[in-house]
N, C-alpha and C. Protein backbone atom coordinates (compact mmCIF):
# COMPACT_ATOMS: atom_id res chain seq x y z
N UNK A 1 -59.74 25.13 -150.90
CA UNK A 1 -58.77 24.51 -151.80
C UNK A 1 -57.39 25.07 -151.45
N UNK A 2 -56.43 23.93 -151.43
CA UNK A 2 -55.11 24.85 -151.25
C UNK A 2 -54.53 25.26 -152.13
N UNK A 3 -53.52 26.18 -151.95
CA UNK A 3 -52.97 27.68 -152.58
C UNK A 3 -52.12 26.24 -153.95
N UNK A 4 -51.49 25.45 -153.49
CA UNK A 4 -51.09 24.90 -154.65
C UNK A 4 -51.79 24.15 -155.62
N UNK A 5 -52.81 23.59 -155.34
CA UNK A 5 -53.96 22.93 -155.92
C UNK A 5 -54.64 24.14 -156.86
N UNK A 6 -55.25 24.87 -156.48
CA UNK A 6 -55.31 26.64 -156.73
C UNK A 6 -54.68 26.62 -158.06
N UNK A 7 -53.27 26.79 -157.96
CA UNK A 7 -52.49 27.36 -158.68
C UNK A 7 -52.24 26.49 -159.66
N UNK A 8 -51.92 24.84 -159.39
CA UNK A 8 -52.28 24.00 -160.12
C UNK A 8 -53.28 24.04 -161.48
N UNK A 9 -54.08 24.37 -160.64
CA UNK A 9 -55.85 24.40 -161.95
C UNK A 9 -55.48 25.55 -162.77
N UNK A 10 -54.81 26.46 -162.18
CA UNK A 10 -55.21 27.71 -162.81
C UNK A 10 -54.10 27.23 -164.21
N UNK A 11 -52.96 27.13 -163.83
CA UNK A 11 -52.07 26.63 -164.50
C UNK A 11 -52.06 25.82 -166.02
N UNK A 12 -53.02 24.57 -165.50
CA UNK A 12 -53.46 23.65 -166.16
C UNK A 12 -54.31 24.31 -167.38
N UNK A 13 -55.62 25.17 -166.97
CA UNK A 13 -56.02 25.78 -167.69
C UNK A 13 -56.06 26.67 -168.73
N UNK A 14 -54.34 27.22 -168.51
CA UNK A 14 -54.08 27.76 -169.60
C UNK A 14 -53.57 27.07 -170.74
N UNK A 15 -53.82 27.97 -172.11
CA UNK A 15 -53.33 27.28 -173.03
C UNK A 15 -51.76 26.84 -173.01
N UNK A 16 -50.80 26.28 -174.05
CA UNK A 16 -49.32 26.41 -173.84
C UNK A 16 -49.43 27.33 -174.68
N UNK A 17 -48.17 27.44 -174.06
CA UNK A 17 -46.99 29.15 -175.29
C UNK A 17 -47.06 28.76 -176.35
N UNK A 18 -46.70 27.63 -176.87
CA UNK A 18 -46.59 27.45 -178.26
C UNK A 18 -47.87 27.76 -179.22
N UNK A 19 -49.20 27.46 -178.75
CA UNK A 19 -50.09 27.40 -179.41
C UNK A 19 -50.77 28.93 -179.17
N UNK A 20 -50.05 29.76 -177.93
CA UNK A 20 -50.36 31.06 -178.14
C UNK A 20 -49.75 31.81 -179.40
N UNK A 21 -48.44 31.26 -179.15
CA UNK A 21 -47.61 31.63 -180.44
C UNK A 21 -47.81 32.20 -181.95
N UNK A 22 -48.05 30.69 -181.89
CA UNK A 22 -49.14 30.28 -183.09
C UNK A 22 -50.22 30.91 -183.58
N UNK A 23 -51.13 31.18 -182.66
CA UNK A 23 -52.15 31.91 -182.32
C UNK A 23 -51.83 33.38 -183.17
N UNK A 24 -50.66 34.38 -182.48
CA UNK A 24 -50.71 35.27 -183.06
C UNK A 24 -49.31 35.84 -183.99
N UNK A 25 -48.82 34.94 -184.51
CA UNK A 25 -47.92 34.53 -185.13
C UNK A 25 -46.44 35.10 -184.10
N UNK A 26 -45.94 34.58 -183.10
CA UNK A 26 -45.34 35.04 -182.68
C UNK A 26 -44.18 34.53 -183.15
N UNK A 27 -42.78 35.34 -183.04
CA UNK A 27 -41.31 34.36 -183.66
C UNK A 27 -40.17 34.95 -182.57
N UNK A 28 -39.81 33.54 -181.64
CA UNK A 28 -38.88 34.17 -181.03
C UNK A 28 -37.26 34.10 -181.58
N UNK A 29 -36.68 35.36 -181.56
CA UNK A 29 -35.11 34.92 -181.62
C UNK A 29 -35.03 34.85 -183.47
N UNK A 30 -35.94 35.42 -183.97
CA UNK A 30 -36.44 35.78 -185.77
C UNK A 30 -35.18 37.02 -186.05
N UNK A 31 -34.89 37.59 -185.07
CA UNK A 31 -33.64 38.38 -185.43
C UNK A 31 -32.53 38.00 -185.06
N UNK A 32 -30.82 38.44 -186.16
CA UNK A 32 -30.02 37.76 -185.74
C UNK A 32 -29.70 39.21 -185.06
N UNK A 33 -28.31 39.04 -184.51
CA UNK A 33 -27.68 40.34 -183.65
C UNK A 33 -27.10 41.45 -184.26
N UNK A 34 -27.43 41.23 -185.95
CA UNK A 34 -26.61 42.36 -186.79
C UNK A 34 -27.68 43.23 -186.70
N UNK A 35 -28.82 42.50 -187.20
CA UNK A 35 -30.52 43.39 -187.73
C UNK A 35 -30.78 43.58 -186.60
N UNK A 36 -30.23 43.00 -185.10
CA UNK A 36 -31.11 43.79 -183.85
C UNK A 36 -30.30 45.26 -183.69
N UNK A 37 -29.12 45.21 -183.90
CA UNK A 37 -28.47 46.63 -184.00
C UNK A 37 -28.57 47.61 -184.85
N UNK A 38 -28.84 46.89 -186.22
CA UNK A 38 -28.74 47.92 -187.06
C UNK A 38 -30.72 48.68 -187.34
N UNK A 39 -31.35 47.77 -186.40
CA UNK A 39 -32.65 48.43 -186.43
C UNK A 39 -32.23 49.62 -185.47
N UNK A 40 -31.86 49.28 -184.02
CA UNK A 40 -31.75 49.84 -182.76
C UNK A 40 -31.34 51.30 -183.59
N UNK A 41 -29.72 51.12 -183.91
CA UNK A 41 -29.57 52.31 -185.16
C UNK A 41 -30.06 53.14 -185.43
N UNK A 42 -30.93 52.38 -186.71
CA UNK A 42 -32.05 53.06 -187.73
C UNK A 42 -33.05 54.02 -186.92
N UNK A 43 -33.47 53.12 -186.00
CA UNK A 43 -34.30 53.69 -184.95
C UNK A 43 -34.22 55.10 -184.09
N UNK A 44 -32.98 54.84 -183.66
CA UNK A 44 -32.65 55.75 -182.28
C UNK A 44 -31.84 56.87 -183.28
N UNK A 45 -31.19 56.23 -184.20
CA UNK A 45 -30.36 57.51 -184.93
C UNK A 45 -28.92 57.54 -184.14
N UNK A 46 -28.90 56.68 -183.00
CA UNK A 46 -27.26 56.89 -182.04
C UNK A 46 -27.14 55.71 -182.31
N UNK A 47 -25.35 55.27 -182.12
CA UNK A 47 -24.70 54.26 -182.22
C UNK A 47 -24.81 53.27 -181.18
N UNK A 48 -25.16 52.09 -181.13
CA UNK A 48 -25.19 51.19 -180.53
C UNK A 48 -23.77 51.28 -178.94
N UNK A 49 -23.07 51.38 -179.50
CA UNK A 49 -21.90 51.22 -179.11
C UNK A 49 -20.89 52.20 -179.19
N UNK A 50 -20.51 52.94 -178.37
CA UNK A 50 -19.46 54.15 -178.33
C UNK A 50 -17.52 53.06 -178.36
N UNK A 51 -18.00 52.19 -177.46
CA UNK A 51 -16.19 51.41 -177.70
C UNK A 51 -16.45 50.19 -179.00
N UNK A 52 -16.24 50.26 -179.64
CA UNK A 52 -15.95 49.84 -180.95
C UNK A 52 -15.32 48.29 -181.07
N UNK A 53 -14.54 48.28 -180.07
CA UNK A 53 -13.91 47.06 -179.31
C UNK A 53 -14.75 46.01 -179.00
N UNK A 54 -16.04 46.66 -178.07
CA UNK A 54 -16.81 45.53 -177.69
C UNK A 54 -17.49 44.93 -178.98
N UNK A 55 -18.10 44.83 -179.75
CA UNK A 55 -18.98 45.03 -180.82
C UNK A 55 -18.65 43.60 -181.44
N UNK A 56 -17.73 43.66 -182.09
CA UNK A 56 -17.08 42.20 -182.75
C UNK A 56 -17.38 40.89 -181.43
N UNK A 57 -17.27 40.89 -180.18
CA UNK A 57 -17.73 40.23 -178.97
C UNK A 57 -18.64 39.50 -178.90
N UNK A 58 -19.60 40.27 -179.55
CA UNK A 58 -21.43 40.50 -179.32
C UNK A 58 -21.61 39.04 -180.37
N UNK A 59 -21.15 39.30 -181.90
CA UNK A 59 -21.23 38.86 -182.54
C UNK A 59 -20.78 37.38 -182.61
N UNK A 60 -19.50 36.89 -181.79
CA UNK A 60 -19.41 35.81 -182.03
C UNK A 60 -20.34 34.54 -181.46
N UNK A 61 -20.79 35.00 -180.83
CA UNK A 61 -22.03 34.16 -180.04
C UNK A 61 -23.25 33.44 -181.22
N UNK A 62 -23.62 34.45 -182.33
CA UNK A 62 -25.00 34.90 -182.77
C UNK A 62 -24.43 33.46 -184.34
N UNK A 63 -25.13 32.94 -184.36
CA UNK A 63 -25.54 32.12 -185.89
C UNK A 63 -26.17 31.87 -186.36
N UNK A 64 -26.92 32.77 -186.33
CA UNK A 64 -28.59 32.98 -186.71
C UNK A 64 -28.38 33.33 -188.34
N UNK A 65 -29.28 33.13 -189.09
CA UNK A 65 -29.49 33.17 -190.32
C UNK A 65 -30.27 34.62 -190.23
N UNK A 66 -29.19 35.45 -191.51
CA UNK A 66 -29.94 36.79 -191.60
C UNK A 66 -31.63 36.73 -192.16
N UNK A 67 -32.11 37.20 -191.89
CA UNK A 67 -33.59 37.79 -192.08
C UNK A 67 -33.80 39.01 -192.58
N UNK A 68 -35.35 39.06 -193.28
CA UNK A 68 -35.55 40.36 -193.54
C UNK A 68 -36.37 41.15 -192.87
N UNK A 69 -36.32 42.39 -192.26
CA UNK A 69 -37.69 42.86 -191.67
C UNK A 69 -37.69 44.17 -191.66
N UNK A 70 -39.33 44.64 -191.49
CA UNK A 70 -39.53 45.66 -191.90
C UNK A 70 -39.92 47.24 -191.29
N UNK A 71 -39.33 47.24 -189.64
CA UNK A 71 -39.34 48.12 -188.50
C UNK A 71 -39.01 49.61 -189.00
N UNK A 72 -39.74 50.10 -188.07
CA UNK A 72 -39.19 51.44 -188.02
C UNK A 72 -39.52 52.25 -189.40
């Protein structure tokens, strides 16, 4: 059998992501960029960020709806 045919099947055979997902409740992108820092934070105990400058940057990108969660 050839290597793409091969790879084909193998391919085919797996389930999709989504229904792995599903499977084990996975959530991508469930954090916005405030709660990924302020876990990192909580976590590490050091500041994300030593220039202070960059920080506000980060943020304008992110419009994610805050969440709650329960790490660390």
């Amino acid at each position: 059998m050839a290597l793409d045919a091969l790879d084909q099947k193998t391919l085919s055979s797996l389930p999709r992501l989504s229904e792995v997902y599903d499977a084990y409740g996975v959530e991508v992108n469930a954090l916005s960029l405030n709660e990924i820092f302020a876990l990192y934070e909580r976590c590490t105990n050091a500041p994300v960020f030593s220039i202070p400058k960059k920080l506000p940057g980060l943020f304008r990108t992110s419009n994610k709806s805050e969440t709650t969660g329960g790490a660390c």
